[in-house]
Protein backbone atom coordinates (compact mmCIF):
# COMPACT_ATOMS: atom_id res chain seq x y z
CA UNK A 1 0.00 0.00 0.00
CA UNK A 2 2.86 2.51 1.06
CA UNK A 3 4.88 1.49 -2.32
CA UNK A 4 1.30 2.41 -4.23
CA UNK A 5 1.52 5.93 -2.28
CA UNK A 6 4.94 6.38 -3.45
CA UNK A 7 4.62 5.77 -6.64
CA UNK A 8 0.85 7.59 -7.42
CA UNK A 9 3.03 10.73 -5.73
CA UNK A 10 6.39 10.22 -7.60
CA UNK A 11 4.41 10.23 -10.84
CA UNK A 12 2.28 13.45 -10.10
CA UNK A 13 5.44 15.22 -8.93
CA UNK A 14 7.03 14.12 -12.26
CA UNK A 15 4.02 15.28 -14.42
CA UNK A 16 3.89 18.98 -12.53
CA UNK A 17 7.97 19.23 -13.06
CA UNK A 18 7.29 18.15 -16.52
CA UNK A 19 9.67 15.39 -16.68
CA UNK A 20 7.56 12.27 -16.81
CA UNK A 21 8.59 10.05 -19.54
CA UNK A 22 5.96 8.36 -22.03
CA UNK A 23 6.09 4.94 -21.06
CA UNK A 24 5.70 5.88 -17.49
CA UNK A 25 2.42 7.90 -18.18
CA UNK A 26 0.86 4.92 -20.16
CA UNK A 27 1.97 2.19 -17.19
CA UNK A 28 -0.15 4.79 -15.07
CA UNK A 29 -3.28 5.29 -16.69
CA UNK A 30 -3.40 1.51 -17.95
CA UNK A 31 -3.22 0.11 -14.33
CA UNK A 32 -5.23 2.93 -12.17
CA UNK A 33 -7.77 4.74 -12.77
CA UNK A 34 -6.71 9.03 -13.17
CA UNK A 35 -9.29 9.97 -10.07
CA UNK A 36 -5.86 9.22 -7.48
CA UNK A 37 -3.83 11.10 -10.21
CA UNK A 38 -6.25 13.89 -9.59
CA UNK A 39 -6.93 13.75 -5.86
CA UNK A 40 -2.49 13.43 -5.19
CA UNK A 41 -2.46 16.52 -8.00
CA UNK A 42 -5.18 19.13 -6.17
CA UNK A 43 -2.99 18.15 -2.82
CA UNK A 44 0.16 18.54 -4.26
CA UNK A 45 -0.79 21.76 -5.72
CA UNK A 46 -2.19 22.90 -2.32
CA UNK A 47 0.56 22.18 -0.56
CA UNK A 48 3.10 23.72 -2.95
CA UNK A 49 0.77 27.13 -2.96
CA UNK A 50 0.55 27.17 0.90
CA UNK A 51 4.42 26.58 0.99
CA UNK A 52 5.13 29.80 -0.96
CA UNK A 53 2.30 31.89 1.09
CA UNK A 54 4.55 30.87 4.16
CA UNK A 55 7.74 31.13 2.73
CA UNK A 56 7.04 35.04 1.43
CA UNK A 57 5.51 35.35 4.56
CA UNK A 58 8.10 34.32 6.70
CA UNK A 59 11.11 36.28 4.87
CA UNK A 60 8.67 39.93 4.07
């Protein structure tokens, strides 16, 4: 289950950075459904944007 986790998140951080391969985005989408790809994305995003709030936050 934790090696699932990894993975779903390893593969959305790739996608965002832009430096997913090919093959890896077809294993992905022909073994799981995209809803977790979606779900670990709107997190991911969340937590980068809340990051940067902090970080200007912290050094203004």
């Amino acid at each position: 289950m934790l090696k699932k986790w990894f993975r779903l998140v390893k593969s959305v951080s790739a996608s965002m950075l832009g430096v997913q391969s090919q093959k890896s985005y077809e294993e992905d989408f022909t073994e799981q459904s995209a809803v977790p790809f979606v779900v670990t994305g709107i997190v991911l995003v969340i937590v980068f944007v809340v990051s940067l709030i902090l970080l200007v936050s912290f050094l203004v």
